[in-house]
Protein backbone atom coordinates (compact mmCIF):
# COMPACT_ATOMS: atom_id res chain seq x y z
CA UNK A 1 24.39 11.68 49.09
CA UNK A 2 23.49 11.16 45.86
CA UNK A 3 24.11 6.99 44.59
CA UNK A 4 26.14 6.06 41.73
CA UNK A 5 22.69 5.70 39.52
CA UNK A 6 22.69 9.54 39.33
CA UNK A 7 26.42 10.55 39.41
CA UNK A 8 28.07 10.74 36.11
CA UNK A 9 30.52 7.83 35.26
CA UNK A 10 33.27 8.28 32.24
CA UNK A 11 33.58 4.98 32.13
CA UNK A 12 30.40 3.93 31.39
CA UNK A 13 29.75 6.52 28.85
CA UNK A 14 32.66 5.80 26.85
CA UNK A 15 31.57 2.48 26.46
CA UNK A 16 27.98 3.73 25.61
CA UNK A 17 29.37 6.10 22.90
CA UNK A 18 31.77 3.70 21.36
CA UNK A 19 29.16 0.98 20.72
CA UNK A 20 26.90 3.82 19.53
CA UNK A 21 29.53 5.17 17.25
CA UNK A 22 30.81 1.49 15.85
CA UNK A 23 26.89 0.96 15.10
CA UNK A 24 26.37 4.14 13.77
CA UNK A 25 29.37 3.48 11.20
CA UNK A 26 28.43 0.18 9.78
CA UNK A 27 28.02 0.61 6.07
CA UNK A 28 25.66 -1.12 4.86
CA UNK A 29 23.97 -2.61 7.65
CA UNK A 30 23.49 -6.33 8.13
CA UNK A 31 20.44 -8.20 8.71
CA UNK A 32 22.04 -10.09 11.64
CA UNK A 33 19.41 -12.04 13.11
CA UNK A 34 19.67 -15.60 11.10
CA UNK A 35 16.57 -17.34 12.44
CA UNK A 36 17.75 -19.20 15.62
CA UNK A 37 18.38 -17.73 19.00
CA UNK A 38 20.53 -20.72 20.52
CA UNK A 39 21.01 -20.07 24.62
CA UNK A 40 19.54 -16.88 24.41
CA UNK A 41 18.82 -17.31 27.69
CA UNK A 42 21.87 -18.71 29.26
CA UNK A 43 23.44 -15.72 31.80
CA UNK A 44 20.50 -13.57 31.31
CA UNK A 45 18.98 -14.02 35.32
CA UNK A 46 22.48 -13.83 36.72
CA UNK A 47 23.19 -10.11 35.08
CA UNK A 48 19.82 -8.98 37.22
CA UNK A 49 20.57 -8.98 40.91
CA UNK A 50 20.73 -7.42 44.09
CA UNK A 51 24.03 -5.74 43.93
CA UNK A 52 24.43 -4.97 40.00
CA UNK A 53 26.78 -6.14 37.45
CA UNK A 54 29.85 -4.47 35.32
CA UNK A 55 28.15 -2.35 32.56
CA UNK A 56 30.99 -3.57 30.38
CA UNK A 57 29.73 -7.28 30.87
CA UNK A 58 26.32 -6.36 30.27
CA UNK A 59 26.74 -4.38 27.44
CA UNK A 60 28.66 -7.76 26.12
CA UNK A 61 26.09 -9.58 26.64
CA UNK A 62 23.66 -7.38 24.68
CA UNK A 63 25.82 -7.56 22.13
CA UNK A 64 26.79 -10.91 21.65
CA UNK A 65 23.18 -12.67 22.74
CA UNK A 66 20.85 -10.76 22.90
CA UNK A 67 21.55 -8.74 19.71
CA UNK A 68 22.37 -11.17 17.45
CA UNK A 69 18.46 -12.08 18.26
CA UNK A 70 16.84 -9.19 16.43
CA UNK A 71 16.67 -8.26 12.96
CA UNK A 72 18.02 -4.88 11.72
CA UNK A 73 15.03 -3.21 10.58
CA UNK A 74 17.14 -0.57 9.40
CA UNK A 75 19.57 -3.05 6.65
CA UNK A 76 19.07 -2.38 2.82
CA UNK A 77 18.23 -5.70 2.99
CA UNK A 78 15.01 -5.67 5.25
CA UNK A 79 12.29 -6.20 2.33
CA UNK A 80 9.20 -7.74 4.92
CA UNK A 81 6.18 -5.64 6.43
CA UNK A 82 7.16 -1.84 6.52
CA UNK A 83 10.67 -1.27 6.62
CA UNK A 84 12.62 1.59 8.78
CA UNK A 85 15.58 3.78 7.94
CA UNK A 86 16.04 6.51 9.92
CA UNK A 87 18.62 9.11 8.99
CA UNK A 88 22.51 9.18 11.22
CA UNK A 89 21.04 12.56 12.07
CA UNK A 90 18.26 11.31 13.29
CA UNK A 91 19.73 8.41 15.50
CA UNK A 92 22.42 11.03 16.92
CA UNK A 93 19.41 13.44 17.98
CA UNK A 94 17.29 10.96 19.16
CA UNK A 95 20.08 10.36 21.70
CA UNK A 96 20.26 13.96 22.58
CA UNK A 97 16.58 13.56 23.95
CA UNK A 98 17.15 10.80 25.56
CA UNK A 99 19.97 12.01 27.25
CA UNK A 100 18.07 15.05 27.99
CA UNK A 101 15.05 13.56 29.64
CA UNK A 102 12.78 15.88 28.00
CA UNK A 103 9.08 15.59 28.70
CA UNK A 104 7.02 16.86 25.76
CA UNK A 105 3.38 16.70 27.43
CA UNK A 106 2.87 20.22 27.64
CA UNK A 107 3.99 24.25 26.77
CA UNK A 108 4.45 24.77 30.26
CA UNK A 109 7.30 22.51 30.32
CA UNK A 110 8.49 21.68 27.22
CA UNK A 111 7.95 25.00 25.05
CA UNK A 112 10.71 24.52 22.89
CA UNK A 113 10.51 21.19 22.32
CA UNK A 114 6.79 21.65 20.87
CA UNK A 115 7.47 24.39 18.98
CA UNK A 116 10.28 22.41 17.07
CA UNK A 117 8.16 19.59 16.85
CA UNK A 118 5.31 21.76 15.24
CA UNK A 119 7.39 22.71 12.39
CA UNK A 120 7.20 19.76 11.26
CA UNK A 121 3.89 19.31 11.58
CA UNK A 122 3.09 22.35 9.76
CA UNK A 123 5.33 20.95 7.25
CA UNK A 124 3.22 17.74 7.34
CA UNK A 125 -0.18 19.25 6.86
CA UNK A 126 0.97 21.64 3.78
CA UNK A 127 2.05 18.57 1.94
CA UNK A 128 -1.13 17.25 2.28
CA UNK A 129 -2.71 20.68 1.17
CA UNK A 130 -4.21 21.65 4.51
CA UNK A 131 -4.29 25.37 6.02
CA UNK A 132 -1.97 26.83 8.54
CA UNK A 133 -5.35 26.01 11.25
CA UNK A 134 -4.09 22.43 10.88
CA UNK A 135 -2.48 20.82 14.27
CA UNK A 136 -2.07 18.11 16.20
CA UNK A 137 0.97 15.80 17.79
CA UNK A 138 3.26 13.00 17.30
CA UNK A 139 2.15 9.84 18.99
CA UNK A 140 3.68 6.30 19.35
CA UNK A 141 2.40 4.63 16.15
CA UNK A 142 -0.46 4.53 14.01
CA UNK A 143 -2.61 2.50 15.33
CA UNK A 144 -2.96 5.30 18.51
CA UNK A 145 -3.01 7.73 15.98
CA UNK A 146 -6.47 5.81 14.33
CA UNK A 147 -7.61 5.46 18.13
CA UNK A 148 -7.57 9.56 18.55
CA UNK A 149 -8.57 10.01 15.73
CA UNK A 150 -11.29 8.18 15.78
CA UNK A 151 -12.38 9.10 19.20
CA UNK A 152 -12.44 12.33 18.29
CA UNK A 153 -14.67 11.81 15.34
CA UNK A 154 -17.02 9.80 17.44
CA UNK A 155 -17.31 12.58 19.95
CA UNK A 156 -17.93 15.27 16.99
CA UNK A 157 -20.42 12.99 15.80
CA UNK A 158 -22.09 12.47 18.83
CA UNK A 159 -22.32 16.72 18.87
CA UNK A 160 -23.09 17.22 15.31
CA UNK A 161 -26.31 14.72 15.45
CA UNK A 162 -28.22 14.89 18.93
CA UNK A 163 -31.29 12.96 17.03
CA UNK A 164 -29.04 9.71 17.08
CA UNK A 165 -28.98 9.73 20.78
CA UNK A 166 -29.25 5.95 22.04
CA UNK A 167 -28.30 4.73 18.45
CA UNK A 168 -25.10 2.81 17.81
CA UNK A 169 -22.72 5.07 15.51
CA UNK A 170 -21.33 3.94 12.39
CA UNK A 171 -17.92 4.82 10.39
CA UNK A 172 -18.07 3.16 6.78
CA UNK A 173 -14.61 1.72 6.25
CA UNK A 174 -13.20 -0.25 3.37
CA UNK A 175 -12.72 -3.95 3.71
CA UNK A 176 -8.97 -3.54 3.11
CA UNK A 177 -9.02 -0.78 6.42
CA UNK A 178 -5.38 -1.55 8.46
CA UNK A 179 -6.34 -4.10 11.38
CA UNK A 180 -5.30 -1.05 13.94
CA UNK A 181 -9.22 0.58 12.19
CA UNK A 182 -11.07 -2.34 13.34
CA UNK A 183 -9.51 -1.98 16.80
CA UNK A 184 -9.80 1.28 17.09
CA UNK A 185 -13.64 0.81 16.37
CA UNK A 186 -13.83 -2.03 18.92
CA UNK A 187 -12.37 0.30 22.10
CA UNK A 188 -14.40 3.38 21.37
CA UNK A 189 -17.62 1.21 20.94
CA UNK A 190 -18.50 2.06 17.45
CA UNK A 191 -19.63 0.10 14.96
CA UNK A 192 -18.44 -0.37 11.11
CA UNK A 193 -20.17 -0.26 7.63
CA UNK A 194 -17.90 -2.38 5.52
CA UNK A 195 -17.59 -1.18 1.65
CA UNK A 196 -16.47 -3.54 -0.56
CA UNK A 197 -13.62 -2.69 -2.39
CA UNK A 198 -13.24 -2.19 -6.57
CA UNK A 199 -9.20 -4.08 -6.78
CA UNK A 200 -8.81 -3.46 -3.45
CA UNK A 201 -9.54 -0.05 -3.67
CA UNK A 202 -12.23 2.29 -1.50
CA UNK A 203 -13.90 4.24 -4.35
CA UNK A 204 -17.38 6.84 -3.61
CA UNK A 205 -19.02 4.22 -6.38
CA UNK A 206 -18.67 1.14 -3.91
CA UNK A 207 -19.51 3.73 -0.82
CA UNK A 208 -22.49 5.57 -2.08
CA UNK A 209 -23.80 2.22 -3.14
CA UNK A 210 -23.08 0.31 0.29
CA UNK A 211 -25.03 3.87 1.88
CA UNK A 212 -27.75 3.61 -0.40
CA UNK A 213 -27.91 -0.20 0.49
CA UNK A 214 -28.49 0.29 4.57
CA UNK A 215 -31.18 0.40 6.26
CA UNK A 216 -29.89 3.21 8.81
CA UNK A 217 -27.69 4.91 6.49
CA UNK A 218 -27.91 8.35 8.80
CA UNK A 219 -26.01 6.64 12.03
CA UNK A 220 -22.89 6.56 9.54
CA UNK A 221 -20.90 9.95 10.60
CA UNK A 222 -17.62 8.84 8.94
CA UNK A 223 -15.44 7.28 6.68
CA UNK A 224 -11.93 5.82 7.25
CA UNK A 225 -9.92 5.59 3.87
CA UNK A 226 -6.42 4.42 3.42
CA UNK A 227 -3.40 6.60 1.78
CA UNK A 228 -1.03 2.91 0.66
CA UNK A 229 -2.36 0.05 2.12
CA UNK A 230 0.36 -2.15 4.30
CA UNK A 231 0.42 -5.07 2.02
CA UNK A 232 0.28 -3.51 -1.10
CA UNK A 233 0.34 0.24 -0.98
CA UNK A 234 -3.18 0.67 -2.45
CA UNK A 235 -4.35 4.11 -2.03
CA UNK A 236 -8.40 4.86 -1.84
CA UNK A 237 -10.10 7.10 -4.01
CA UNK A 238 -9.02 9.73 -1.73
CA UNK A 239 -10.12 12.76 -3.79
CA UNK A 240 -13.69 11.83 -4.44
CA UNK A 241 -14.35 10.56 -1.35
CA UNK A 242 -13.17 13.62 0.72
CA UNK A 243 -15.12 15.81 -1.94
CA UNK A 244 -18.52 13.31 -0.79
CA UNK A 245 -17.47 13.77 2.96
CA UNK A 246 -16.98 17.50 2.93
CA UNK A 247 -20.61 17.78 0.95
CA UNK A 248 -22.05 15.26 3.67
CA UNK A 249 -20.75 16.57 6.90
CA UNK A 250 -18.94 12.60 7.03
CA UNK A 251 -15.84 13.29 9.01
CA UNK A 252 -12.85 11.94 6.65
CA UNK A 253 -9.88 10.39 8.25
CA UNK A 254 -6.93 8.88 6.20
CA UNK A 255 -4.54 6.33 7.88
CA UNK A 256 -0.89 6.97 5.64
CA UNK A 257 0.96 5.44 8.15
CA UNK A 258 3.14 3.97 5.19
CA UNK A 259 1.69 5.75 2.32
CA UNK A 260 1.92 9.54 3.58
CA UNK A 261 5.45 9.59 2.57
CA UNK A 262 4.37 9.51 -0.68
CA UNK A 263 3.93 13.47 -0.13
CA UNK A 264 7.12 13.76 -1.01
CA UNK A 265 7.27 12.21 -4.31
CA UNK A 266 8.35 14.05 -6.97
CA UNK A 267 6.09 11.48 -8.96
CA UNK A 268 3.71 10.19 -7.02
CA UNK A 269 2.53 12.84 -4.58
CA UNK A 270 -0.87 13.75 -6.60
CA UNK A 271 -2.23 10.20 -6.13
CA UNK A 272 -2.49 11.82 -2.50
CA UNK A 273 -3.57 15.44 -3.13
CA UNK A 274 -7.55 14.42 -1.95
CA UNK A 275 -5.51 14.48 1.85
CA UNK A 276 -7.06 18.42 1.31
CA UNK A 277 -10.04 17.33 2.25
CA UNK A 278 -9.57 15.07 5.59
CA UNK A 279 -10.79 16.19 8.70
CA UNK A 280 -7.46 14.15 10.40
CA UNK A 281 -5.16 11.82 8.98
CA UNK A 282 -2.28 10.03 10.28
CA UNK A 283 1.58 9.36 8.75
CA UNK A 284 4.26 7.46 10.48
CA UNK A 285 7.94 8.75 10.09
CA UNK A 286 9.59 6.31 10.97
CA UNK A 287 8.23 4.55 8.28
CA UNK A 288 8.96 6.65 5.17
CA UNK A 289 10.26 9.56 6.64
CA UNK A 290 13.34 8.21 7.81
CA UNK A 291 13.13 8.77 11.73
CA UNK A 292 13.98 6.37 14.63
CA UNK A 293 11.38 4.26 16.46
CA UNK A 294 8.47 5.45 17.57
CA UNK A 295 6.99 8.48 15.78
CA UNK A 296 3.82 8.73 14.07
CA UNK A 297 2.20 12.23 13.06
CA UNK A 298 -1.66 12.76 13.27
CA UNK A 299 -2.75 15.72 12.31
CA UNK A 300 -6.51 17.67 12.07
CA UNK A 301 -8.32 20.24 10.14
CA UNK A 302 -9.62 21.90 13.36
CA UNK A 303 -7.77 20.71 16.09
CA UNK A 304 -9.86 22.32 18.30
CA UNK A 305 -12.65 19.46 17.85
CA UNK A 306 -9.30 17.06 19.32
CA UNK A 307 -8.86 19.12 22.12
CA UNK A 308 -12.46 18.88 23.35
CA UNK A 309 -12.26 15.34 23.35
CA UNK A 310 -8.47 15.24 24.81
CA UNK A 311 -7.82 18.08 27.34
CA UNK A 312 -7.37 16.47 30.42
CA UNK A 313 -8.79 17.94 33.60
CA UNK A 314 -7.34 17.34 37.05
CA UNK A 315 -6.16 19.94 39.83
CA UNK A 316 -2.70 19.34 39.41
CA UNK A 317 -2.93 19.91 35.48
CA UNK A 318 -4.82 23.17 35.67
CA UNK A 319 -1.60 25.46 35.61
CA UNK A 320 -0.56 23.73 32.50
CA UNK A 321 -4.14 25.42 30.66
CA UNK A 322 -4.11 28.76 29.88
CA UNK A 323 -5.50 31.36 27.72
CA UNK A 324 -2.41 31.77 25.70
CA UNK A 325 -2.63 31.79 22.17
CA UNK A 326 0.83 30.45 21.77
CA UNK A 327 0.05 27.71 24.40
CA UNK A 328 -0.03 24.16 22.53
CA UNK A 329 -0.50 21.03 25.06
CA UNK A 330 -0.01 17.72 22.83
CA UNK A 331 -1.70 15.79 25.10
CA UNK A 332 -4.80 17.74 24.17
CA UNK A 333 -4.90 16.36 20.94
CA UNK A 334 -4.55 12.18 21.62
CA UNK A 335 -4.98 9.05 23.65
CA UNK A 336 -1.65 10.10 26.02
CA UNK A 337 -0.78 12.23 29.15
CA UNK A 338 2.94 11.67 29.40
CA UNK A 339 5.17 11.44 26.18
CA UNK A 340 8.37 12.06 24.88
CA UNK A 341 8.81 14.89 22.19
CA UNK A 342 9.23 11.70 19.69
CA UNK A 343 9.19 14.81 17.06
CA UNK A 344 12.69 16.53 17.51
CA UNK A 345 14.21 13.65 16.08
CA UNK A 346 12.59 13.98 12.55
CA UNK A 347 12.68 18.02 13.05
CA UNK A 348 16.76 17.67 13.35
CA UNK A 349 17.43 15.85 10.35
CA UNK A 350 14.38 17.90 8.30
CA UNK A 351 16.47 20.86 9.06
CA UNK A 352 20.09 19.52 9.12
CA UNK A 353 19.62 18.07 5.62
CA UNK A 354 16.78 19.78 4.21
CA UNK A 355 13.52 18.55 2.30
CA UNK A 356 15.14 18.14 -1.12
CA UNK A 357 17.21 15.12 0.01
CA UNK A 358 13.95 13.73 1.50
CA UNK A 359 12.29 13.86 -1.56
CA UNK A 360 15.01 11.87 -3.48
CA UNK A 361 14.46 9.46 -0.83
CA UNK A 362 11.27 8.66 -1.11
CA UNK A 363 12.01 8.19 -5.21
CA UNK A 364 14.29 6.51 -4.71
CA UNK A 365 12.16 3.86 -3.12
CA UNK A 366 9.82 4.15 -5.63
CA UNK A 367 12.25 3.81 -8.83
CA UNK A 368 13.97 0.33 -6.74
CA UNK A 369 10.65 -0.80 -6.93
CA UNK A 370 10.03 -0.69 -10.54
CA UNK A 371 13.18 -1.82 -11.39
CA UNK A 372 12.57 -4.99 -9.45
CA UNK A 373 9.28 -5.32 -11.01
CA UNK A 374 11.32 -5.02 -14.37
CA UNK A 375 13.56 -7.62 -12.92
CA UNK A 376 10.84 -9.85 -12.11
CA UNK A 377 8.82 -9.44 -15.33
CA UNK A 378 12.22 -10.73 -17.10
CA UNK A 379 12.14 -14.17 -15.08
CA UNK A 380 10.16 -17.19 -16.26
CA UNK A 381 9.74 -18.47 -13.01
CA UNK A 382 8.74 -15.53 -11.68
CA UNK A 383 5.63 -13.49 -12.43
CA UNK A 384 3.93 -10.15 -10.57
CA UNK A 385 0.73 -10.34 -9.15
CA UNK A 386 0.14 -6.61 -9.65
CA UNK A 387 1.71 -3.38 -11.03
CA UNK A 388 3.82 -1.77 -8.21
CA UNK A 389 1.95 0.69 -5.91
CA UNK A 390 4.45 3.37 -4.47
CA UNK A 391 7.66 1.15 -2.66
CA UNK A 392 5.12 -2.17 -2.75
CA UNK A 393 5.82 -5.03 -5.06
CA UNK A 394 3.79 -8.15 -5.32
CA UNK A 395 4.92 -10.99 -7.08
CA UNK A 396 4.67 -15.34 -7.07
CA UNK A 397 7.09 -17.92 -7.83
CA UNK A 398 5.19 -20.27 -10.45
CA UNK A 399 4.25 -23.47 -8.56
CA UNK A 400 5.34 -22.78 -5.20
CA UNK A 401 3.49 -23.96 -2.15
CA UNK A 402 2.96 -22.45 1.06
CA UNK A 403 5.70 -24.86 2.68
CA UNK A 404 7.72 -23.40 0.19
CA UNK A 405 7.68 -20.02 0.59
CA UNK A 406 7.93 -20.84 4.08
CA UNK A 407 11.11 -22.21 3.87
CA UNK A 408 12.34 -20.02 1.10
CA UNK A 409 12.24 -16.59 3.29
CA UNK A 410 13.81 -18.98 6.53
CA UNK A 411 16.96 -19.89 4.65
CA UNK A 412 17.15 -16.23 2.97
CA UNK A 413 17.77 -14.81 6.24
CA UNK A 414 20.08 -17.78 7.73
CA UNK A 415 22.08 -17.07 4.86
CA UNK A 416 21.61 -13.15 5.19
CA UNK A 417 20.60 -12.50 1.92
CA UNK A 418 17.45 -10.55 2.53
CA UNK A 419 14.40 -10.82 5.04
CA UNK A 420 11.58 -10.90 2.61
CA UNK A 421 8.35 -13.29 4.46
CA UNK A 422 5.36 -14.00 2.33
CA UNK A 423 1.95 -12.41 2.05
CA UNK A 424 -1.10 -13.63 0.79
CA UNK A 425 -2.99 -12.32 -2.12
CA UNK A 426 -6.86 -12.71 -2.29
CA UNK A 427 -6.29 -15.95 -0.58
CA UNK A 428 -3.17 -17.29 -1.99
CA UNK A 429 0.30 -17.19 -0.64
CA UNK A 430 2.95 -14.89 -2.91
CA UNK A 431 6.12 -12.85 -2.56
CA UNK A 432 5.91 -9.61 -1.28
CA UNK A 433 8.78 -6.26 -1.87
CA UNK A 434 8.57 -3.57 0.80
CA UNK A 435 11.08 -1.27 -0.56
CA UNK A 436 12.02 2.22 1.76
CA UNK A 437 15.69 2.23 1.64
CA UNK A 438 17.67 4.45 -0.30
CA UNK A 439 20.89 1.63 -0.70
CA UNK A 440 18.83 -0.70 -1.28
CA UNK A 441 20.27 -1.65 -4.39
CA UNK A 442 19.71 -3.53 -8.01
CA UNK A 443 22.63 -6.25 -7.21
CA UNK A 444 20.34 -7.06 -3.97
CA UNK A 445 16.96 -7.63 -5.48
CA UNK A 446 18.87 -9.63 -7.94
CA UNK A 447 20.45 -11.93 -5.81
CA UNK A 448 17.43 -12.54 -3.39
CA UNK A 449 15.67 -13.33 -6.90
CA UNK A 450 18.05 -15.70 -8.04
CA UNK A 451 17.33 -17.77 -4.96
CA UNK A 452 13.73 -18.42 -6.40
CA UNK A 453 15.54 -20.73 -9.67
């Protein structure tokens, strides 16, 4: 007899649904979390226990503790690291595979799932300017998309020069590189060449010089460049460098976790059009792409260079490897076995509302950021650090100290005004504008400003 765990209760889904459908409608979202979790902990151990509790009473307690102990990442008024504001179509669908307990690991079982998921892929790699050979698979975040991505370039490097067997490989990265690069170096046990950067920027000037420079220039087999930078959405000198790699034989791999979004710019796209020339690259939608937590695209040239470094062999998994030409495994192509198909989520609300309104999305987070540069440059107190680079605005409040700044972003979100935490700036602590959603509006930036008097 099958328990209550696996029998279907009305009840409990109504209650599901309703709270789902009340958070769904809340227009525009609040920030919620004001800084201090006060007996977060009181009832929490007496909810687990041996016999269960009501789901009503824990679903109250979610809501009224443990909730109001976590910041809506997805409020017009989240302005700190990388935003997230994933589309109601999105959210509804991402429940649909949940609810469905798909398994997206391979074509064998998941077929449609993939083949959904693809599309948008495909969709993916022709903004960027690649051919319809391009592949690959959504994966948790970036930084396991830099991992497999990096792994396989190590392992193509390892192929394409046999003469460095025994030597330590090398990837030259810029100094600004996303901590997840570094990392993703450390695990796969290859080493870095660090380039200098010309205003933060990776150009083939500061590269070919930092190559020309090193005494074992050869055991470098790739570079890492970055499409936006986290803290100030930077992009390298994408096209030149690809043009060097391609010449080389370098493998080229972009991380655009944030920045790829920029694909979609009506305005800005071109500052990413050297993505032709990567050999992989990574983009996280639910960054600027507007889908729910956790979904991050990574994407090769020739995918079939992932898959020799991926495919997983094991008796049990040989019926899911077959000569089909329509057969695509996603765990060929990164760091994972088992995975949801994180994908369908994005590929729902691509298709229910189409790519046009994802383009005025993405410029729209582009023009709120110049108008709050505007803003800025119209304050005395206030001054920008830098231009605005895509959704990214730096910016200082004349004489402020650390401790101030500090305490300045606290009380803005106790008094839910905005959650906007400093940065620092070539070694000095600043104000920092992560802009991504659409309502985020004028009247906002103005009154999160006008607490800096």
């Amino acid at each position: 007899m099958p328990g209550p765990m696996f029998t279907y209760d009305q009840e409990m889904t109504d209650l599901i649904f309703d709270f789902c459908r009340w958070r769904l409608t809340i227009n525009p979202v609040p920030l919620d979390f004001g800084g201090v979790a006060e007996d977060l902990g009181v009832g929490l151990e007496g909810l687990l226990n041996d016999d269960g509790s009501s789901p009503a009473v824990v679903l109250d307690y979610y809501d009224k503790k443990l909730a109001t102990a976590i910041v809506s990442v997805d409020s017009p008024r989240f302005l700190s690291f990388i935003p997230a504001a994933p589309t109601k179509a999105s959210l509804l669908f991402d429940m649909v595979v949940s609810a469905s307990s798909l398994q997206g690991t391979s074509w064998l079982e998941a077929a449609g799932a993939i083949i959904a998921e693809n599309q948008v892929l495909s969709l993916l790699a022709k903004q960027a300017g690649l051919d319809s050979h391009a592949g690959g698979c959504f994966v948790s975040g970036g930084s396991l998309g830099n991992l497999s991505a990096l792994t396989t370039a190590r392992d193509h490097g390892r192929r394409q020069h046999p003469e460095l067997q025994g030597r330590r490989l090398r990837f030259a990265v810029s100094e600004e590189a996303h901590s997840s690069v570094a990392k993703a170096l450390h695990v796969i046990d290859v080493d870095a060449l660090v380039v200098p950067t010309i205003d933060h920027r990776l150009t083939l000037a500061e590269l070919e010089a930092a190559l020309a420079a090193d005494p074992e220039p050869e055991t470098v087999v790739g570079v890492v460049a970055t499409g936006g930078t986290t803290n100030a959405g930077i992009i390298d000198d994408l096209e030149d460098l690809g043009i060097y790699c391609r010449a080389k034989g370098l493998w080229f791999h972009v991380d655009c976790a944030y920045g790829g979004g920029a694909m979609f710019s009506s305005t800005h796209s071109h500052l990413l059009s050297g993505l032709r020339y990567v050999d992989s690259f990574i983009v996280d939608p639910h960054k600027w792409l507007y889908a729910p937590f956790d979904c991050a695209a990574l994407l090769y040239r020739d995918p079939r260079i992932a898959k020799a470094t991926f495919t997983q062999n094991a008796a049990y998994l040989d019926i899911i490897h077959s000569d089909s030409k329509e057969e695509w495994n996603p765990t060929d192509y990164a760091m994972h076995l088992t995975r949801r198909a994180r994908g369908l989520a994005i590929w729902f609300s691509l298709c229910v509302y189409g790519i046009k309104a994802y383009i005025d999305a993405v410029d729209d987070s582009i023009n709120i950021a110049n108008r709050a540069a505007a803003m800025i440059e119209d304050c005395e107190h206030l001054e920008l650090v830098r231009d605005p680079s895509l959704s990214i605005v730096l910016f200082r409040r004349k004489g402020w100290s650390d401790q101030q700044y500090s305490a300045w972003s606290t009380q803005l979100l106790q008094d839910q005004i905005g959650f906007v935490t400093p940065t620092k700036w070539e070694g000095e602590t600043i104000a920092r504008f992560a802009f991504l959603h659409p309502e985020t509006t004028e009247a906002m930036v103005a009154e999160i400003l006008a607490t800096m008097a």
